[in-house]
C-alpha atoms as a PDB file:
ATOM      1  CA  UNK A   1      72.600 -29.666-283.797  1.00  0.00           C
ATOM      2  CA  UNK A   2      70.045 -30.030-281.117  1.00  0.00           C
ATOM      3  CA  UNK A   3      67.591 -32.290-282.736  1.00  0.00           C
ATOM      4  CA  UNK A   4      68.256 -35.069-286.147  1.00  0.00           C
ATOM      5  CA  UNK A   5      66.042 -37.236-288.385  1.00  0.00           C
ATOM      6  CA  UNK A   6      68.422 -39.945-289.814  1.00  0.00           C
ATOM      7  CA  UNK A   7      68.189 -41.905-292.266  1.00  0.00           C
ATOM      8  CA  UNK A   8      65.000 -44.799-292.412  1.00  0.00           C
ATOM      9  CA  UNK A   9      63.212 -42.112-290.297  1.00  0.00           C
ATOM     10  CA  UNK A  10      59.592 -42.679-290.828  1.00  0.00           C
ATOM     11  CA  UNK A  11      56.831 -40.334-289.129  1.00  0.00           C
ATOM     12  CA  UNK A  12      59.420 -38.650-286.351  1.00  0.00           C
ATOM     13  CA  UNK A  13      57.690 -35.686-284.618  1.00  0.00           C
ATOM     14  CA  UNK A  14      60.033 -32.915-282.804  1.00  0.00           C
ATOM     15  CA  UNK A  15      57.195 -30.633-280.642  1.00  0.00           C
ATOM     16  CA  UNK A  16      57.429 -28.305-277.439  1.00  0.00           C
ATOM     17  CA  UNK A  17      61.308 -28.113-277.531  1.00  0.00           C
ATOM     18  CA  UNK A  18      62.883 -25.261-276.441  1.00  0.00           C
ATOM     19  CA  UNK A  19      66.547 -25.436-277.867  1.00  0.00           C
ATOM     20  CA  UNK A  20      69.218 -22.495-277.625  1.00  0.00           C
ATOM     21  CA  UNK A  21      72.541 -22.027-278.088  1.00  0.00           C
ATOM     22  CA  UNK A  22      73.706 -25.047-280.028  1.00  0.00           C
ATOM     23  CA  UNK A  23      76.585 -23.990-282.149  1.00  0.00           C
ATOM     24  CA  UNK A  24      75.845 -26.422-285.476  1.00  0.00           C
ATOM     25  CA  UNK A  25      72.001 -25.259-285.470  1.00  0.00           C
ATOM     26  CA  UNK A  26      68.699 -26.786-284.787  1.00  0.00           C
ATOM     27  CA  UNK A  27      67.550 -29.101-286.853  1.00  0.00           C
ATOM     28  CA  UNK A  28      69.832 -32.335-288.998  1.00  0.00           C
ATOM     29  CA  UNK A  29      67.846 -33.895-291.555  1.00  0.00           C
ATOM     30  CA  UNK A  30      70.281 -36.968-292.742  1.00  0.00           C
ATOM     31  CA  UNK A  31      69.482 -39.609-295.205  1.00  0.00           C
ATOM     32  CA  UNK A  32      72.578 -42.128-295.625  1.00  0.00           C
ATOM     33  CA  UNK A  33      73.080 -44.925-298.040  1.00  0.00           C
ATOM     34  CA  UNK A  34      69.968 -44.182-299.903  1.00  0.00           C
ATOM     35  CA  UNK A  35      67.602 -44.388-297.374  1.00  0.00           C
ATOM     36  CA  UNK A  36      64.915 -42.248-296.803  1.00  0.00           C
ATOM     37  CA  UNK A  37      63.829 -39.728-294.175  1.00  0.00           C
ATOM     38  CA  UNK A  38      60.186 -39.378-294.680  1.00  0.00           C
ATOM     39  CA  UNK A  39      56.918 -37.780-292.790  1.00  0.00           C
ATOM     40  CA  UNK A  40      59.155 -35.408-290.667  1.00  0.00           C
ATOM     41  CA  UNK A  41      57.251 -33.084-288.298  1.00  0.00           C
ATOM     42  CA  UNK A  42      58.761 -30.109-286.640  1.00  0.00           C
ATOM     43  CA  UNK A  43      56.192 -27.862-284.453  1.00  0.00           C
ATOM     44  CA  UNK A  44      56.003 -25.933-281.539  1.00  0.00           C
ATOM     45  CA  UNK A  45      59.500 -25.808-280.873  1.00  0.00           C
ATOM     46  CA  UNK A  46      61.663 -22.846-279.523  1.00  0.00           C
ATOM     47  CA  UNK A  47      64.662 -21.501-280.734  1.00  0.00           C
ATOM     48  CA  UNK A  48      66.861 -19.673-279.389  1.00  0.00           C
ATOM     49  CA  UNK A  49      70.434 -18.434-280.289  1.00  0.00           C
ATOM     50  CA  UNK A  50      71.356 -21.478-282.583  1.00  0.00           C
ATOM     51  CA  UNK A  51      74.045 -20.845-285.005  1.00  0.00           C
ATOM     52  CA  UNK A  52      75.671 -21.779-288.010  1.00  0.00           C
ATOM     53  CA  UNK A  53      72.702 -22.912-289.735  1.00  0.00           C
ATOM     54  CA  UNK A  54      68.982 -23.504-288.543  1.00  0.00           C
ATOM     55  CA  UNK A  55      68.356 -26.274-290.714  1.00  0.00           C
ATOM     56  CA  UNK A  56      70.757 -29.077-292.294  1.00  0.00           C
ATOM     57  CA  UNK A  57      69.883 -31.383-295.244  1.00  0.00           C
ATOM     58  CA  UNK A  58      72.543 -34.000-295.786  1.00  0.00           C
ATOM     59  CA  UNK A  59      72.013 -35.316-299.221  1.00  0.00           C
ATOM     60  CA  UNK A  60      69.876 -37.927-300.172  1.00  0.00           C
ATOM     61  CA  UNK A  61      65.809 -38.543-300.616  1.00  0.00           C
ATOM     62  CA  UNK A  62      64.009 -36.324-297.686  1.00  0.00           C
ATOM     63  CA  UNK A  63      60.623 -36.468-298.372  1.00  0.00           C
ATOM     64  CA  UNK A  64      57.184 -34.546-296.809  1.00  0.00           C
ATOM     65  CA  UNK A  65      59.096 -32.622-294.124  1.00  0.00           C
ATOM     66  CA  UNK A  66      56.772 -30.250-292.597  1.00  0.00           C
ATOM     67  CA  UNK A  67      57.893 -27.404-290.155  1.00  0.00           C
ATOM     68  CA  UNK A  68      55.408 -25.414-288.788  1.00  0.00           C
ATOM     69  CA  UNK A  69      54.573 -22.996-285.999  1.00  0.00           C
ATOM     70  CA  UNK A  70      57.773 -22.682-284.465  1.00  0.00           C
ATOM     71  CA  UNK A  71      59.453 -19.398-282.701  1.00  0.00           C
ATOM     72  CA  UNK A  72      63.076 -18.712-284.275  1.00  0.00           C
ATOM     73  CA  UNK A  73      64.916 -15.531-282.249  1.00  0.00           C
ATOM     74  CA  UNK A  74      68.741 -14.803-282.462  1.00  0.00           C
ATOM     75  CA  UNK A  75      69.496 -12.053-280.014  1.00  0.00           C
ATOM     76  CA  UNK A  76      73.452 -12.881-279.888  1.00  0.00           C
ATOM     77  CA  UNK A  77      74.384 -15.178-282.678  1.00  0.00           C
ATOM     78  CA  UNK A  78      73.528 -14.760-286.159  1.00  0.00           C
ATOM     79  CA  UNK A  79      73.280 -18.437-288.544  1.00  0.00           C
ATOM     80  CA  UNK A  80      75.452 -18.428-291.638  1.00  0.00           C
ATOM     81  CA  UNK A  81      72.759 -20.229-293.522  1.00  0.00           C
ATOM     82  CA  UNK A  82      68.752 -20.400-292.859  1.00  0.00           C
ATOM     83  CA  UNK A  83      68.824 -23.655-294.778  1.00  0.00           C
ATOM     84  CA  UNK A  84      71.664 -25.630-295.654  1.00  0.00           C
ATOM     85  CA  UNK A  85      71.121 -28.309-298.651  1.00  0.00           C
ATOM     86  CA  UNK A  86      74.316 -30.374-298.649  1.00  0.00           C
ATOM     87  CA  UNK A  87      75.438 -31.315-302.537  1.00  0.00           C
ATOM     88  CA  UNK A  88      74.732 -34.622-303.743  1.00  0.00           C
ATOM     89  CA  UNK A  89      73.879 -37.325-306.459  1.00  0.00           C
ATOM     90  CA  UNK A  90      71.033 -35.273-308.184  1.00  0.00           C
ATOM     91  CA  UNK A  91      69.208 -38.584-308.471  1.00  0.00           C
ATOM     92  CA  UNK A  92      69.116 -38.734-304.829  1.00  0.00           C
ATOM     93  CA  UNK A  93      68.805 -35.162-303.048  1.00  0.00           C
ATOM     94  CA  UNK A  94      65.266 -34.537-303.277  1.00  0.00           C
ATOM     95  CA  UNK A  95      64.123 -32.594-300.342  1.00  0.00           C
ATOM     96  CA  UNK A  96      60.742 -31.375-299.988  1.00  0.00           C
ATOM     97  CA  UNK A  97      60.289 -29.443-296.732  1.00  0.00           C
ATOM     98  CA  UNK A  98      57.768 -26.506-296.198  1.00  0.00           C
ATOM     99  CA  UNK A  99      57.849 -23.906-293.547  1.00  0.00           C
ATOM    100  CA  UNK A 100      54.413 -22.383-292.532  1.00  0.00           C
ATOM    101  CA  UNK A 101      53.393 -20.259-289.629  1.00  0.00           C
ATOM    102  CA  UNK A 102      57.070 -20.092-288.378  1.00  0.00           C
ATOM    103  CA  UNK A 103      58.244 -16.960-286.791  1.00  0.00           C
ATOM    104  CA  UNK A 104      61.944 -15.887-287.565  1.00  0.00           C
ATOM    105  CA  UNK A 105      63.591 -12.897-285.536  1.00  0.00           C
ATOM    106  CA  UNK A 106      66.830 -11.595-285.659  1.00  0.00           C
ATOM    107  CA  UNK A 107      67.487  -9.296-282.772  1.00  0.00           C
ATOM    108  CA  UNK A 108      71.299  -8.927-283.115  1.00  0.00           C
ATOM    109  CA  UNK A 109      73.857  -7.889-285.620  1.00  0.00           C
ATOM    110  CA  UNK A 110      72.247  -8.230-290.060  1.00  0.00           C
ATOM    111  CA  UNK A 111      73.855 -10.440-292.379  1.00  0.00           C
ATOM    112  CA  UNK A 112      73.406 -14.621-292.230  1.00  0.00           C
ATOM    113  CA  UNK A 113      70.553 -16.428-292.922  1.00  0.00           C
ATOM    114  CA  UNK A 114      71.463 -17.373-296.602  1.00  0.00           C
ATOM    115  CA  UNK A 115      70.216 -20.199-298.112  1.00  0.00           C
ATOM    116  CA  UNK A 116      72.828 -22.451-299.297  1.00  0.00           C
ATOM    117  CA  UNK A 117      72.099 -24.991-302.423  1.00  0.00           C
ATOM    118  CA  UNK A 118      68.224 -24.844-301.909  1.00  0.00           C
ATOM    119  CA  UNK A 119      66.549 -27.605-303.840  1.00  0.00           C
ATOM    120  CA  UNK A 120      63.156 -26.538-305.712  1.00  0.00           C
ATOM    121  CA  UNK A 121      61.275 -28.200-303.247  1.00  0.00           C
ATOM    122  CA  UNK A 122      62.173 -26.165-299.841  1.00  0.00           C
ATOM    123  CA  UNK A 123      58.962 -23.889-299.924  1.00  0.00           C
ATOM    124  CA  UNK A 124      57.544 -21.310-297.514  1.00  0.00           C
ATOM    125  CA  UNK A 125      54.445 -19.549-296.915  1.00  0.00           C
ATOM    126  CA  UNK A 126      52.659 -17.799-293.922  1.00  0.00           C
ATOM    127  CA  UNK A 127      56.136 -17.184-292.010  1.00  0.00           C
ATOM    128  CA  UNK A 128      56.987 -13.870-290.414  1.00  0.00           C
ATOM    129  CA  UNK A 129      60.882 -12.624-291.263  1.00  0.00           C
ATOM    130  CA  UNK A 130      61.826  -9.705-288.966  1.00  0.00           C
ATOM    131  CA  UNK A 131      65.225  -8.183-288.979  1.00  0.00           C
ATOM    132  CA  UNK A 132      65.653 -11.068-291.950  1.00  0.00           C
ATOM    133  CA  UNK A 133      66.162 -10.262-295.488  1.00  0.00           C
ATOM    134  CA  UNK A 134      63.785 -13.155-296.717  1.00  0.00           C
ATOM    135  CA  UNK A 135      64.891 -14.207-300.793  1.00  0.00           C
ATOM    136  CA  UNK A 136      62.892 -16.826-301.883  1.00  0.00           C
ATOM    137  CA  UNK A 137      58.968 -16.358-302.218  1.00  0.00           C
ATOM    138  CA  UNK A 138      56.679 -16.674-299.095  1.00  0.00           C
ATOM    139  CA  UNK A 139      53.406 -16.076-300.212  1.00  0.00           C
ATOM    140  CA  UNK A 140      51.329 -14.864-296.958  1.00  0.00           C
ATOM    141  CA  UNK A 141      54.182 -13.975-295.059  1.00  0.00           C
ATOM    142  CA  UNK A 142      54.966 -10.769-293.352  1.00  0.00           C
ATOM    143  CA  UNK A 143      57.577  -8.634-291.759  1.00  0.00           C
ATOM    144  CA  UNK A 144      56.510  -6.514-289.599  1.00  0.00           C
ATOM    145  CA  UNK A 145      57.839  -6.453-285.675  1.00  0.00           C
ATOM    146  CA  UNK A 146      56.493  -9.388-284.249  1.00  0.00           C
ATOM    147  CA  UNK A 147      55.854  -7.778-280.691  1.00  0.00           C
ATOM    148  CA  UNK A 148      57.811 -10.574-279.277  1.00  0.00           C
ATOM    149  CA  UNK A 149      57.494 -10.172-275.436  1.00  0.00           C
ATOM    150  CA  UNK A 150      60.617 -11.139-273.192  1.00  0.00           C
ATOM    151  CA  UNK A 151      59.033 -14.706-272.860  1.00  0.00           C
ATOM    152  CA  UNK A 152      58.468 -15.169-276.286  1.00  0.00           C
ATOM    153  CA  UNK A 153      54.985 -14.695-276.534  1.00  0.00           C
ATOM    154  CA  UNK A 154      53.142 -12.687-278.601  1.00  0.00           C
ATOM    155  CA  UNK A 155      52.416  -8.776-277.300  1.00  0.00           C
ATOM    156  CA  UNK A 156      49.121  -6.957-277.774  1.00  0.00           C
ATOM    157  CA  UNK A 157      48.610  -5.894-281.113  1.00  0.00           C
ATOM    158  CA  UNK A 158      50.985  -8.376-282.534  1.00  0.00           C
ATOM    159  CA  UNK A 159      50.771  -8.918-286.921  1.00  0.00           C
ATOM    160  CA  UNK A 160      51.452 -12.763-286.086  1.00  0.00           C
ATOM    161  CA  UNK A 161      47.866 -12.972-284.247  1.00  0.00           C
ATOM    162  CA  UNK A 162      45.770 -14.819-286.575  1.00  0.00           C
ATOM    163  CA  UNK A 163      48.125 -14.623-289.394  1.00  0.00           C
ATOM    164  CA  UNK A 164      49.625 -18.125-290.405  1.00  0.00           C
ATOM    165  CA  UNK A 165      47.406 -20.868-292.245  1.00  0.00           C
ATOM    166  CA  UNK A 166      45.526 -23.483-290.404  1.00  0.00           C
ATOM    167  CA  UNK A 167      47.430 -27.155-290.517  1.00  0.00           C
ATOM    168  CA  UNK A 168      45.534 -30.444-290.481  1.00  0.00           C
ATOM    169  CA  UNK A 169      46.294 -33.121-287.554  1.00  0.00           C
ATOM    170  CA  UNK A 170      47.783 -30.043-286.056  1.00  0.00           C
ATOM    171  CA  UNK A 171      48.864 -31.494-282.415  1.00  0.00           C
ATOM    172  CA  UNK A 172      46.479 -29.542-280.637  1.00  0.00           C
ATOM    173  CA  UNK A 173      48.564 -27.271-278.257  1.00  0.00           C
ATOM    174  CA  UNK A 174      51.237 -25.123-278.441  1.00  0.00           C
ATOM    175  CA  UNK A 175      54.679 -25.073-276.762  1.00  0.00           C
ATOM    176  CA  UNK A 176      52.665 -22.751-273.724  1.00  0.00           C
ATOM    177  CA  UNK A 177      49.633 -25.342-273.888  1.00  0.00           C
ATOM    178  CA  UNK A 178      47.619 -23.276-275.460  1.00  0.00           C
ATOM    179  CA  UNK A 179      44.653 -24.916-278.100  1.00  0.00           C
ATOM    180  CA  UNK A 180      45.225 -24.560-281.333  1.00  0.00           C
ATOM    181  CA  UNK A 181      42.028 -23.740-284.030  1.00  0.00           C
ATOM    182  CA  UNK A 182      41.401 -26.485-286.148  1.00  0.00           C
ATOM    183  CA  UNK A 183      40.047 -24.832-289.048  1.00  0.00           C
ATOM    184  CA  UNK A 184      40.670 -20.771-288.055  1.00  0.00           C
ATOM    185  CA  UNK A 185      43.887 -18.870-288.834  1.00  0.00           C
ATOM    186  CA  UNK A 186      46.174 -19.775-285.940  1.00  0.00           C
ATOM    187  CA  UNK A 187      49.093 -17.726-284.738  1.00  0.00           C
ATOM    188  CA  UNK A 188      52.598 -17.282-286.716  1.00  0.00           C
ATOM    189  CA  UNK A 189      54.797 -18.755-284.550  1.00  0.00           C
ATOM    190  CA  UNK A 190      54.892 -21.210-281.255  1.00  0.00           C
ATOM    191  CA  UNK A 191      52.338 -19.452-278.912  1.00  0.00           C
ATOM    192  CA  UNK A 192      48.778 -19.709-279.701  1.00  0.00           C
ATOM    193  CA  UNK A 193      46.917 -17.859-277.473  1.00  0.00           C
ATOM    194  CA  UNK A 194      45.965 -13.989-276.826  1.00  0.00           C
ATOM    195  CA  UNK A 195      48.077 -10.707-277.279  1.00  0.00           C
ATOM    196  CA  UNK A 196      49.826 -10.363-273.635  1.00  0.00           C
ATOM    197  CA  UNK A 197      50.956  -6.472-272.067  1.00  0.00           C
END
């Protein structure tokens, strides 16, 4: 995996990563022993080619996980699993994470991106799934071709422009430096600024 929020975490913030080819994923969320992983913030990151699974919850209390505004693309490699909930004590696998404003493309061959033992409180909203059968609701989110340009930024015309749901205590820029609005619509995905040719 190329990034991990263990557990006793508290407040750990993953931003302008660009992370590719990493055969167990992208992201490991791991409580152990009962403690917590809380506050988790995942933003502005890139994506690219990670496989077997995007994200990982071991089992165990994960708590206000918040992934937002990041650019998934798999050109060559297609994840088993979009999510992964490992199996656990019931009174202790409570995840809440929500996805917003992320930007999932799959490029190469259909199948993957199942979601494996989803807990109720993995939610989505204002994503964009293209060449991804999405299953579980995402209210505000679209499919439509992205316009993803060769270095990942958005093309002229693109549905992401001013499509995802402005975040509070945002960060400020994107992974290309770019502002990000406060209070207007920002981008789906992790560039923020105009429609390039």
């Amino acid at each position: 995996m190329s990034f991990d929020a263990d557990g006793a975490s508290r407040g750990t913030v993953f931003q302008y990563n660009l992370s590719h080819h990493n055969k167990g994923g992208f992201l490991l969320i791991c409580p152990y022993s009962g403690a917590r992983t809380l506050d988790t913030v995942v933003r502005y990151n890139i994506s690219v080619d990670d496989g077997a699974r995007l994200v990982q919850n071991c089992w165990g209390p994960i708590l206000n996980t918040r992934i937002y505004n990041n650019t998934f693309v798999n050109r060559t490699t297609v994840p088993g699993h979009l999510v992964q909930d490992d199996a656990g004590s019931p009174a202790t696998t409570r995840h809440e994470l929500a996805f917003r404003n992320n930007l999932f493309v799959n490029e190469g061959a259909p199948g993957g991106y199942a979601f494996k033992n989803p807990t109720p409180g993995l939610t989505f909203d204002h994503n964009l799934f293209h060449g991804i059968t999405m299953t579980r609701p995402d209210p505000g989110g679209l499919t439509a071709d992205p316009l993803l340009r060769p270095d990942l930024r958005l093309g002229t015309g693109s549905p992401a422009l001013s499509a995802g749901v402005p975040i509070e205590d945002n960060g400020g820029r994107d992974w290309f430096g770019n502002p990000v609005p406060a209070t207007a619509a920002p981008n789906i995905g992790a560039y923020e600024g105009p429609g390039t040719d």
